[in-house]
Structures are given as C-alpha cells and as structure tokens.
Protein backbone atom coordinates (compact mmCIF):
# COMPACT_ATOMS: atom_id res chain seq x y z
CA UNK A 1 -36.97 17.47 28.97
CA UNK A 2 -33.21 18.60 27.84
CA UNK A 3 -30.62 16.78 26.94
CA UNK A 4 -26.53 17.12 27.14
CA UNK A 5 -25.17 19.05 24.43
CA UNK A 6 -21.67 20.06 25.28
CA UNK A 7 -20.28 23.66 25.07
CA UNK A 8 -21.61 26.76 23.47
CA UNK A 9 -19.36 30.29 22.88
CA UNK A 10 -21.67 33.16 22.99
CA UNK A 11 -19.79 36.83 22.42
CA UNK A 12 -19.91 38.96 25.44
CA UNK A 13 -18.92 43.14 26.38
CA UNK A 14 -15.24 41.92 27.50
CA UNK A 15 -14.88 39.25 24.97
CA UNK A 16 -16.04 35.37 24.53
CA UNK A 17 -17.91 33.42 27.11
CA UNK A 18 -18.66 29.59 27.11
CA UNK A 19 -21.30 28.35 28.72
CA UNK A 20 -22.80 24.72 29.34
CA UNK A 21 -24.85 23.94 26.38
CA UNK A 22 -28.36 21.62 26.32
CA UNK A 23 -30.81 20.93 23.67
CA UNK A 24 -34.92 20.58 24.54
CA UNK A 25 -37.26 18.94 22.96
CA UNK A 26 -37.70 21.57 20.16
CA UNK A 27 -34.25 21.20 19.17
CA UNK A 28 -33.10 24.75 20.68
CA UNK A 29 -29.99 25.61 22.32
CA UNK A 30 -30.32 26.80 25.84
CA UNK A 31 -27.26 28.44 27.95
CA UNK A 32 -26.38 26.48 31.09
CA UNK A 33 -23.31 28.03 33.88
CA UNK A 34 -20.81 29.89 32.73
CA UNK A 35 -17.55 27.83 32.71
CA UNK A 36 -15.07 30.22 30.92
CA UNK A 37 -14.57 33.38 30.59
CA UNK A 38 -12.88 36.00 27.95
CA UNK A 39 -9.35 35.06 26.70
CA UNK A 40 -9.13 31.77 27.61
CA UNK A 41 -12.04 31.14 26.50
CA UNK A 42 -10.93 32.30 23.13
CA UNK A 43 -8.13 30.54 23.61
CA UNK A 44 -9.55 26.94 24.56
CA UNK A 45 -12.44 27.86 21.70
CA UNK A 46 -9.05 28.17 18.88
CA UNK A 47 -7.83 25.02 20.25
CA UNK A 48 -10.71 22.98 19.48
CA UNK A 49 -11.19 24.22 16.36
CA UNK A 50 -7.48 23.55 15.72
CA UNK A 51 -8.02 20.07 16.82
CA UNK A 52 -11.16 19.74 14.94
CA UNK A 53 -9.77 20.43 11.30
CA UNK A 54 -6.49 18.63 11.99
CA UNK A 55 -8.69 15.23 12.66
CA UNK A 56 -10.44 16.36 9.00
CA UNK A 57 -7.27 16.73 7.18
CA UNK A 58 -5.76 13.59 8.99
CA UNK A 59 -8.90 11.58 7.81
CA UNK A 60 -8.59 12.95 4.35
CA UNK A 61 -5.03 11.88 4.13
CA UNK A 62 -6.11 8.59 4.18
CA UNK A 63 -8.64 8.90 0.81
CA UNK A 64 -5.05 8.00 -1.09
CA UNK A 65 -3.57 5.12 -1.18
CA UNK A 66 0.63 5.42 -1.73
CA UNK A 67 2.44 3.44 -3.36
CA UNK A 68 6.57 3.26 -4.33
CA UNK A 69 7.24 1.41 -7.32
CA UNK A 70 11.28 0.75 -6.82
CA UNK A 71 12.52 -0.08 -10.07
CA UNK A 72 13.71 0.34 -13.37
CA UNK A 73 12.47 4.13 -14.54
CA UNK A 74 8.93 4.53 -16.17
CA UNK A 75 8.10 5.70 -19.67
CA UNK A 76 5.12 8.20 -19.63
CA UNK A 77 2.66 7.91 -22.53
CA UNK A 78 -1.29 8.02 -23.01
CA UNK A 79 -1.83 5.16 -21.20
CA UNK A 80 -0.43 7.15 -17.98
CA UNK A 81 -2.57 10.09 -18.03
CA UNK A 82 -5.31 9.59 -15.62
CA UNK A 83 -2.92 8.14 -12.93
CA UNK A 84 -1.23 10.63 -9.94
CA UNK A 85 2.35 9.27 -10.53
CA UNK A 86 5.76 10.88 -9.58
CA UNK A 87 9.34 10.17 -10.31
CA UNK A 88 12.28 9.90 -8.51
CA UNK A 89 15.81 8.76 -10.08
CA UNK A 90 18.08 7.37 -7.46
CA UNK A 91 20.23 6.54 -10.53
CA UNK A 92 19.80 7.77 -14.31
CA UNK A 93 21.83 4.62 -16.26
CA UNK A 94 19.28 2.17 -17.60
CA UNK A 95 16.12 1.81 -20.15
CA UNK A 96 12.65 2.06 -18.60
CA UNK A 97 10.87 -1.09 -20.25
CA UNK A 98 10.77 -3.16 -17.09
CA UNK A 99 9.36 -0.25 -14.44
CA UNK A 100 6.76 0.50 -17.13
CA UNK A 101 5.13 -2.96 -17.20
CA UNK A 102 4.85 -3.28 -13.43
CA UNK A 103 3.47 -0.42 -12.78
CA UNK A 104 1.03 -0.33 -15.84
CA UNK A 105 -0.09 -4.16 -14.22
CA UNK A 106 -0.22 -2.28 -10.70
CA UNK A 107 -2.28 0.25 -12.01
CA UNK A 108 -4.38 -1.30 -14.51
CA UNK A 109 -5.62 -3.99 -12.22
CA UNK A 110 -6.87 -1.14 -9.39
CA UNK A 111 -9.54 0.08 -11.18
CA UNK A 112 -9.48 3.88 -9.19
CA UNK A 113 -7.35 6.08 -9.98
CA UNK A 114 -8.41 8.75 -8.81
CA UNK A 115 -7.65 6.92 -4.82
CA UNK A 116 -4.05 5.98 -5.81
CA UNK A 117 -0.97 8.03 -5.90
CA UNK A 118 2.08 6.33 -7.50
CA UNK A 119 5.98 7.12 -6.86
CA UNK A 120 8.22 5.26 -9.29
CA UNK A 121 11.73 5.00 -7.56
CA UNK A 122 14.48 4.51 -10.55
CA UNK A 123 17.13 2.28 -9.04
CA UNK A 124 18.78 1.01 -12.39
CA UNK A 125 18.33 -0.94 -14.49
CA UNK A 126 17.26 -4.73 -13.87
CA UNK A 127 19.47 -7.22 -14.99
CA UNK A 128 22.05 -5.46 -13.00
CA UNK A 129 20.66 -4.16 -9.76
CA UNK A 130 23.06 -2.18 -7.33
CA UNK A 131 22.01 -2.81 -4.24
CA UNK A 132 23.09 0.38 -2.65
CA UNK A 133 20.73 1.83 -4.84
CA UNK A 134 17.84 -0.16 -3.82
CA UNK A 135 18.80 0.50 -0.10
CA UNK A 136 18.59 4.36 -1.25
CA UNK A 137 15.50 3.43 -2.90
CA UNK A 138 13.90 2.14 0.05
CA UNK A 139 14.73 4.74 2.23
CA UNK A 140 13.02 7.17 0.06
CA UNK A 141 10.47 5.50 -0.03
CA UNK A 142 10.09 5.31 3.89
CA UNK A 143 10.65 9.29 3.57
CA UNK A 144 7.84 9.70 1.32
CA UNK A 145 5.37 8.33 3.93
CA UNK A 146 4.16 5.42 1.64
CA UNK A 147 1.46 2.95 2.54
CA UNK A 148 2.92 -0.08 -0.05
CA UNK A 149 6.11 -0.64 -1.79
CA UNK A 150 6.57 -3.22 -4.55
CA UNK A 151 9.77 -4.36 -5.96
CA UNK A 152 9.42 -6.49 -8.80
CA UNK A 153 13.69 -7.61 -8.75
CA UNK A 154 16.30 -9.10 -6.39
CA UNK A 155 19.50 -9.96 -5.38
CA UNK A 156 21.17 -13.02 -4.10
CA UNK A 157 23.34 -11.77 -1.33
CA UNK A 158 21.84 -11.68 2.04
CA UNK A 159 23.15 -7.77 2.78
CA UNK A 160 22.98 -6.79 6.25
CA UNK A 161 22.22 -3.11 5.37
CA UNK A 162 19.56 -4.58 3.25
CA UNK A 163 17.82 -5.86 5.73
CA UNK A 164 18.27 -3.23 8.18
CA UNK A 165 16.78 -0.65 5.86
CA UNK A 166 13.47 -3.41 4.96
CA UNK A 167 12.83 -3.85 8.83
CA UNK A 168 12.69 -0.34 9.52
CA UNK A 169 10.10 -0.14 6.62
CA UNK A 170 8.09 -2.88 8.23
CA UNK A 171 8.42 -1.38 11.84
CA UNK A 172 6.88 2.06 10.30
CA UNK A 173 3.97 0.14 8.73
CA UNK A 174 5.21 -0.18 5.39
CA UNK A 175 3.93 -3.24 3.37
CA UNK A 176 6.19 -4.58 1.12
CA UNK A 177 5.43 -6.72 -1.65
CA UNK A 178 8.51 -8.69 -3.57
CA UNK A 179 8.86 -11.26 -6.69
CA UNK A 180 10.37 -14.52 -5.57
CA UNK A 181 12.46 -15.06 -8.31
CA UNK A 182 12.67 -16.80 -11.89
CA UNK A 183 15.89 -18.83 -11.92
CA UNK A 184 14.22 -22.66 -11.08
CA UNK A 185 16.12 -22.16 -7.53
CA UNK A 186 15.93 -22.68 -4.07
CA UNK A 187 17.96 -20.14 -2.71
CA UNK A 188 16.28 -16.85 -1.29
CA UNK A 189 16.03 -14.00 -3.59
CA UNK A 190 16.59 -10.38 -1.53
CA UNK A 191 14.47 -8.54 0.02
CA UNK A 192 11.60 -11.34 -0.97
CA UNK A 193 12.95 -13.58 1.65
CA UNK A 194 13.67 -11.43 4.11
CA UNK A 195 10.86 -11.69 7.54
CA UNK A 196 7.57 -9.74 7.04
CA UNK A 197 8.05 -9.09 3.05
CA UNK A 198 5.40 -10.64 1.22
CA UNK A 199 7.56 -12.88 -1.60
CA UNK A 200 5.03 -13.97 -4.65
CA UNK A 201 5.56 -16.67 -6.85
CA UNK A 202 4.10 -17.16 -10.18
CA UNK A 203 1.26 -19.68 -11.23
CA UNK A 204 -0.20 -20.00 -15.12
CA UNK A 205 -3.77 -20.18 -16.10
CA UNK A 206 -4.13 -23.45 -15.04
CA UNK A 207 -2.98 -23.22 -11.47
CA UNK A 208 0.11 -24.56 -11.75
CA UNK A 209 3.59 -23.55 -11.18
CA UNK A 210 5.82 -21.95 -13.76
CA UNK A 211 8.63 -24.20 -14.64
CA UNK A 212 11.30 -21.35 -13.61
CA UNK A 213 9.86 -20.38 -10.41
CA UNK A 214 11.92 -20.27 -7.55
CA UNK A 215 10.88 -22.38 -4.47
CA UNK A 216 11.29 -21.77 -1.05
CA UNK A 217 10.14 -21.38 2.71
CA UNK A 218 9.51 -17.86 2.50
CA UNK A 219 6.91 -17.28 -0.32
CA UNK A 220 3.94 -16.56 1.29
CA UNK A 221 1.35 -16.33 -2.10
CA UNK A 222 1.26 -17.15 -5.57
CA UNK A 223 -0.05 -14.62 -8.24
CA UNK A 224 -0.93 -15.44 -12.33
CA UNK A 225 2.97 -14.70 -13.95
CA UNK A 226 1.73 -16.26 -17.43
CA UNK A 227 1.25 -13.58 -19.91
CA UNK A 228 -0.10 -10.77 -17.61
CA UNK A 229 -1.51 -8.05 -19.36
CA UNK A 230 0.01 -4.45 -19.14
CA UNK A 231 -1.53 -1.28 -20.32
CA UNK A 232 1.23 -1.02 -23.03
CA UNK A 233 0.19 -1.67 -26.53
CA UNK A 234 2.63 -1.70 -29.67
CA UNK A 235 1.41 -2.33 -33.10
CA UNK A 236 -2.46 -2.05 -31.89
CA UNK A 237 -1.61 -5.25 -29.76
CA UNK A 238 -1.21 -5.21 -25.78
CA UNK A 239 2.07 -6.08 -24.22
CA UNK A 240 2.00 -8.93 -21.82
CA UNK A 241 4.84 -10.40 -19.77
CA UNK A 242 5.40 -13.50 -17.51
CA UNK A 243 7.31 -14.00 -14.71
CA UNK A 244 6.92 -13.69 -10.68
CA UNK A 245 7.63 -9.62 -11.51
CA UNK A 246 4.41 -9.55 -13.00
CA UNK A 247 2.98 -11.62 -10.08
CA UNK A 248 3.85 -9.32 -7.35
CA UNK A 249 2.71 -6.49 -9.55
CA UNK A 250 -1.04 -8.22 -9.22
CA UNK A 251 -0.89 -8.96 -6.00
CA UNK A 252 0.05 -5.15 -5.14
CA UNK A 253 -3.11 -3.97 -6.97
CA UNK A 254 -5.27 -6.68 -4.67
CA UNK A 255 -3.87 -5.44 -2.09
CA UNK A 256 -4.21 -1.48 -2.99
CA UNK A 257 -7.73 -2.20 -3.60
CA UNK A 258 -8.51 -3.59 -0.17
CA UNK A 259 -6.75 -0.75 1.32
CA UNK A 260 -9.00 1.69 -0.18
CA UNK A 261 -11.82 -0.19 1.14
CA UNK A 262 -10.05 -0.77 4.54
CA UNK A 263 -6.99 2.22 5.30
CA UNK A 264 -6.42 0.43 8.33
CA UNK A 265 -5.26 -2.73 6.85
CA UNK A 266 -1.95 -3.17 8.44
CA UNK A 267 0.97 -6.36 8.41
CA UNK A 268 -0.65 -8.18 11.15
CA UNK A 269 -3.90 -7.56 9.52
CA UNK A 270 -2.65 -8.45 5.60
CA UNK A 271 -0.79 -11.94 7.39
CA UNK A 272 -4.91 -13.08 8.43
CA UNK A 273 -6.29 -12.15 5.45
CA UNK A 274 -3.70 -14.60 3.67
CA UNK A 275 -4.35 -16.96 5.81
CA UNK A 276 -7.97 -17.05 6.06
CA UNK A 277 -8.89 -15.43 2.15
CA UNK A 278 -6.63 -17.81 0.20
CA UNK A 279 -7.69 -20.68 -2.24
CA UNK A 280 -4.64 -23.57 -1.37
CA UNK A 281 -2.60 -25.22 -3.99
CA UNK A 282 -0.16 -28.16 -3.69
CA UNK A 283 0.51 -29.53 -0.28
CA UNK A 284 -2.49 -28.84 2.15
CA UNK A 285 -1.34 -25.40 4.18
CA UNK A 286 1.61 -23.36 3.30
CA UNK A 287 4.24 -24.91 0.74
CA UNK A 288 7.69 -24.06 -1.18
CA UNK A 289 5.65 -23.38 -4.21
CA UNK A 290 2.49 -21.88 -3.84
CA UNK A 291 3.02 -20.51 -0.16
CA UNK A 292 -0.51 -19.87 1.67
CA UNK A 293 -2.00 -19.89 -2.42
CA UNK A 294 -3.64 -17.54 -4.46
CA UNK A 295 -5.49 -14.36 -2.70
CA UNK A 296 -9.06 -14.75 -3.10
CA UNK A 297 -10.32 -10.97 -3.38
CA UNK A 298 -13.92 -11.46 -2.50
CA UNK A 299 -13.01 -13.60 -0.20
CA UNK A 300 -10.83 -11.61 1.41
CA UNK A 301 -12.97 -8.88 1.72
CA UNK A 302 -15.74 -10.16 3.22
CA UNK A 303 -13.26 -11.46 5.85
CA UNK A 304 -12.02 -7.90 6.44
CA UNK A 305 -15.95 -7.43 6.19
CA UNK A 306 -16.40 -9.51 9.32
CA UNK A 307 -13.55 -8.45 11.70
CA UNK A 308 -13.21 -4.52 10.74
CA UNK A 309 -17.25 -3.48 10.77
C-alpha cells in the first residue's frame, strides 16, 4: 500500500528534477512521474522554500504581544529591567511620574515579560495634554504595527482629527483601551468616548463606584481604580494610585494576557468576550457606571476556550 506524499527534488546530470512523491508502508520515499524539470524546477523548489520560512517568521511575529503606552514619558529604574520597552518623545516638556505608574500597573499585572514588548509614546505632560500631540502619538503608534494602545488621559473637545486618526487605528486592528475620566461628570472624555475605544471606569474594593468617576453611555467596563499597586516603591513602600488611569492600565494587562493566549483576539472578538466574560454591577446589562462590569479573566478565557479551539 502507498500513500500521497506530495513532491520530492532529486538532483539530476542537467540540474534539479521533481518528481511525484509517495510513502509505503515502511515509511520510504518512492519517486512517482516526473513533473518538472531543471530550472524551473529550481525555481518553483526556491519559491516554496521562500514561502515556507516567510509563514515561520510570520507565525513568530505573533509570540509578542505590542503595546503603545501614549503618555506622559517613563522613568527607567530596576524595576524596568526585565521588560522589552522603547521610547519615543513626540514632545520633551513634562515630568514622567504619571507614564511610569501606568505602565509599571500594565506590566506588573502581565506576569510574562518575556511575550510583551512595550513602546511608551511621550505626548506631554498630563494635566495639560495637547491634543495634536496625542494625534501624533497615535499615529505612531499605528506606524509601529502595535497590537494594543492604552491611554490613560483625555480631553474634552470632540476633535474631528481626533477621531479620524482613532478610527483608522480601529480599522487596522488596533485595540484601544482609554480611562473614562475623574471629574464626577457626564460629559464624554476624548478618545474614551469615541465608537470602538474601550472607555474604563473605576470601581473600589468593594465593587462600588468611585465618587469622582465620570458616567456615561460609552463606558463599556469597570476596572479596580482604588489604590492600584505599581511596581514603584519609595522609602521601601510601594506606590499605589487611584483613579480610572489606573483602571484602564488593568484592564490593558487582562487583555495583553488573553492575547498571548489567543493572537487572534480581535475588536469583534474583545466586544463578546465583554459581553459574555463579565460579572454585572448596578442596573442589570450595560449601565452609565459600570458599563458591561468588571472582566472576569477566567471567565473570559474559557469563553475564548470554547469558540477559538
């Protein structure tokens, strides 16, 4: 009995010949027909291993996870070591206190490092955010190919080139995770509220809301924003920080992590998981507070579990 193979090159006086190739029940190769002959043989032979080691590269492309930080700079220290990260300065003005405590909660709360490359986007500082500098921060980080962006600050004007520059993100894929806001408000903090951004708000250790979250139609989850732990320590004690920045920072690390475990988790994909993976708060269903609630990890990825294997 043999069995289909596929193709076998075998060198010949004039060059490279494939044949048909079929495996009996020993296991041993045995030459069918000739079906090419000398150059393009060689030729079509180059091409599939061209082919072959592009589809390897592509696949091990997808072993990191990327993520843009756009922000306030980032302070380097010990705690930053065993992290990939990057920096880019769209602007120079500014301290870097802010940038370092998201990113330290991004990456503290992923727990492999070694699957996550960071690129910290400096956009100035955040009390006084320029949004042409956040729309330059975006679009680098669109040019740098990245899988997630987070941006832990805002702006109150609804700004048309704004928006243009998140859609395009969105249409390439991007996921883009925002903080909702901390000014007791229930206007819509930019790019949060913008369609397809994910806009967090902030819950304490109790489940409930903080008192100066901002409520609206568009937040989507709510994250823990009471004294979050960063990987910053002064004085031998850890810096913590509250607020819905710190609250999109954790929900970007549950979401990094299920990426590493799924690659292809895409918008459409991330939208079910909220809605199916989520432990509800408030109002039954999605509400100005809590939006679709609090991401259940586990929960989430045995949902991703069931529809991806």
């Amino acid at each position: 009995m043999v069995y289909p193979s596929g193709y076998l090159c075998y060198t010949s006086e004039k060059g490279l010949d494939m044949y048909k190739s079929t495996i009996d029940e020993t296991g041993n190769h045995n030459k069918g027909d000739i079906v090419m002959k000398n150059k393009k043989c060689i030729i079509i032979f180059l091409l599939m291993i061209t082919a072959a080691t592009l589809a390897i590269l592509t696949y091990k492309k997808r072993d990191i996870i990327e993520i843009a930080v756009i922000d306030t700079g980032i302070n380097l220290d010990d705690w930053s070591k065993e992290y990939q990260i990057k920096k880019y300065n769209i602007t120079k003005e500014g301290d870097n206190t802010h940038g370092t405590y998201v990113s330290s909660i991004i990456l503290g709360n992923i727990h492999a490092s070694n699957s996550v490359k960071v690129h910290i986007i400096d956009v100035g500082e955040y009390d006084k955010l320029d949004i042409d500098n956040l729309i330059k921060g975006i679009e680098k980080a669109k040019d740098l190919n990245v899988d997630i962006i987070n941006i832990s600050l805002g702006t109150y004007k609804d700004d048309s080139e704004l928006k243009r520059v998140i859609d395009s993100a969105i249409e390439k894929g991007i996921i883009i995770i925002c903080s909702s806001g901390d000014d007791y408000t229930q206007q819509y903090l930019y790019p949060a509220s913008y369609p397809g951004v994910y806009s967090v708000s902030c819950i304490d250790s109790n489940n409930e809301p903080l008192i100066n979250n901002n409520r609206n139609d568009m937040i989507l989850v709510c994250e823990l924003g009471e004294n979050v732990e960063t990987l910053i320590t002064e004085d031998n004690k850890v810096k913590m920080i509250i607020g819905s920045s710190a609250s999109a920072a954790l929900f970007t690390s549950k979401i990094v992590r299920l990426k590493i475990d799924y690659p292809d988790l895409n918008n459409e994909m991330l939208m079910n998981v909220i809605k199916n993976a989520t432990i509800d708060f408030g109002l039954d269903g999605k509400d100005d507070i809590f939006g679709y609630g609090l991401l259940d990890i586990e929960k989430a990825k045995s949902y991703l579990k069931s529809v991806c294997d």
